[in-house]
Protein backbone atom coordinates (compact mmCIF):
# COMPACT_ATOMS: atom_id res chain seq x y z
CA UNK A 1 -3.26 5.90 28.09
CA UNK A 2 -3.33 8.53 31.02
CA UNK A 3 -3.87 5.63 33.29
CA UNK A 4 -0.89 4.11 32.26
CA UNK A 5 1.35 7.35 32.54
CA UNK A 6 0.11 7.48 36.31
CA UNK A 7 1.21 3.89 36.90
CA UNK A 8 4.39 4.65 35.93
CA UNK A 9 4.84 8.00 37.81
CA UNK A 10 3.72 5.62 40.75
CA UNK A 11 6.19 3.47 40.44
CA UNK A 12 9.26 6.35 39.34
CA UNK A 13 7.71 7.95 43.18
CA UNK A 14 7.96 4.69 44.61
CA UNK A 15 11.53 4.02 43.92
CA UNK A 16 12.98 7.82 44.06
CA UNK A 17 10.82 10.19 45.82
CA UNK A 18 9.71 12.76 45.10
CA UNK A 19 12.45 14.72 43.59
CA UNK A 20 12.49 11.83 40.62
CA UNK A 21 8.73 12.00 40.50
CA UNK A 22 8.76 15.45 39.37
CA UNK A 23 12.04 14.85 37.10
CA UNK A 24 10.18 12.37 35.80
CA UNK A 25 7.02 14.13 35.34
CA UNK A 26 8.65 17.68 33.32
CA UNK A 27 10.85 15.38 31.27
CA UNK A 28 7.28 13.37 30.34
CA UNK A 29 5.71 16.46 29.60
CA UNK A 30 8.44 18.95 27.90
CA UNK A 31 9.23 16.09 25.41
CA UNK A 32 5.92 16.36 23.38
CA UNK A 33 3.56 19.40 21.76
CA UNK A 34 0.74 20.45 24.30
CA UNK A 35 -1.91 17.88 22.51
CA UNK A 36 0.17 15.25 21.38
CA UNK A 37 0.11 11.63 22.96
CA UNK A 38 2.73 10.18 24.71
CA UNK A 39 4.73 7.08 23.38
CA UNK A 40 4.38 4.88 26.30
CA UNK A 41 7.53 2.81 25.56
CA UNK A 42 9.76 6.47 26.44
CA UNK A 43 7.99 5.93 29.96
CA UNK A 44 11.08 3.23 31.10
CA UNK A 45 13.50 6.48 29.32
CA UNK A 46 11.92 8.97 31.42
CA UNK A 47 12.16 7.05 34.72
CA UNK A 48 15.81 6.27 34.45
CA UNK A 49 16.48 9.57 33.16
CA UNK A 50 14.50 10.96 36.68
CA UNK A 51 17.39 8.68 38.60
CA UNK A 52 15.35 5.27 38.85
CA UNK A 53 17.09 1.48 37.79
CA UNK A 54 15.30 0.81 34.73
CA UNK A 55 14.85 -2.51 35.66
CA UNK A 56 13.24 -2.07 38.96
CA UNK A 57 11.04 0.54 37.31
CA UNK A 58 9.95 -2.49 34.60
CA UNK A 59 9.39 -4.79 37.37
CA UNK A 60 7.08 -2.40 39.15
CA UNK A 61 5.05 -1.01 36.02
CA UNK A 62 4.49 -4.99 34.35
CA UNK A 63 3.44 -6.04 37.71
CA UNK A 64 0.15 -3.38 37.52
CA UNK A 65 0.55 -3.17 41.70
CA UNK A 66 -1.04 0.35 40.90
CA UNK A 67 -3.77 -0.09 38.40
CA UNK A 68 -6.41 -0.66 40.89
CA UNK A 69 -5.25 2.64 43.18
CA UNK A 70 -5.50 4.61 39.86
CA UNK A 71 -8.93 3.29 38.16
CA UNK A 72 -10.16 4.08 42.55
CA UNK A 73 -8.61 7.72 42.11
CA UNK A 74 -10.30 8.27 38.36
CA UNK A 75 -13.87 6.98 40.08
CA UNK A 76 -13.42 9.34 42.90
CA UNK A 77 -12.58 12.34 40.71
């Protein structure tokens, strides 16, 4: 699931810098208790609350353009 989240943040930096990464991010994370999982389908919410076309965000997170960057990052951690 975590691999997914990052996917999306990718794609919510991608569109609106940083400033909607990070809106993006504390929304993601203030929304839940400390050990509950996130509902992925709030992810497109999120985005387009951070300031990013919910559309282009769908378009971008379908399309898995970042899967492979993540699954390289996860390998090198």
């Amino acid at each position: 699931m975590s691999t997914k989240i990052s996917e999306a943040a990718e794609c919510v930096a991608e569109q609106g810098g940083d400033e909607a990464f990070w809106k993006f991010s504390d929304s993601l994370y203030q929304e839940r208790e400390v050990n509950a999982q996130t509902d992925l389908n709030s992810l497109k919410t999120f985005a387009e609350a951070a300031g990013v076309d919910g559309g282009e965000f769908d378009l971008c997170y379908n399309s898995g353009k970042y899967s492979e960057q993540i699954e390289e990052d996860i390998k090198e951690a």
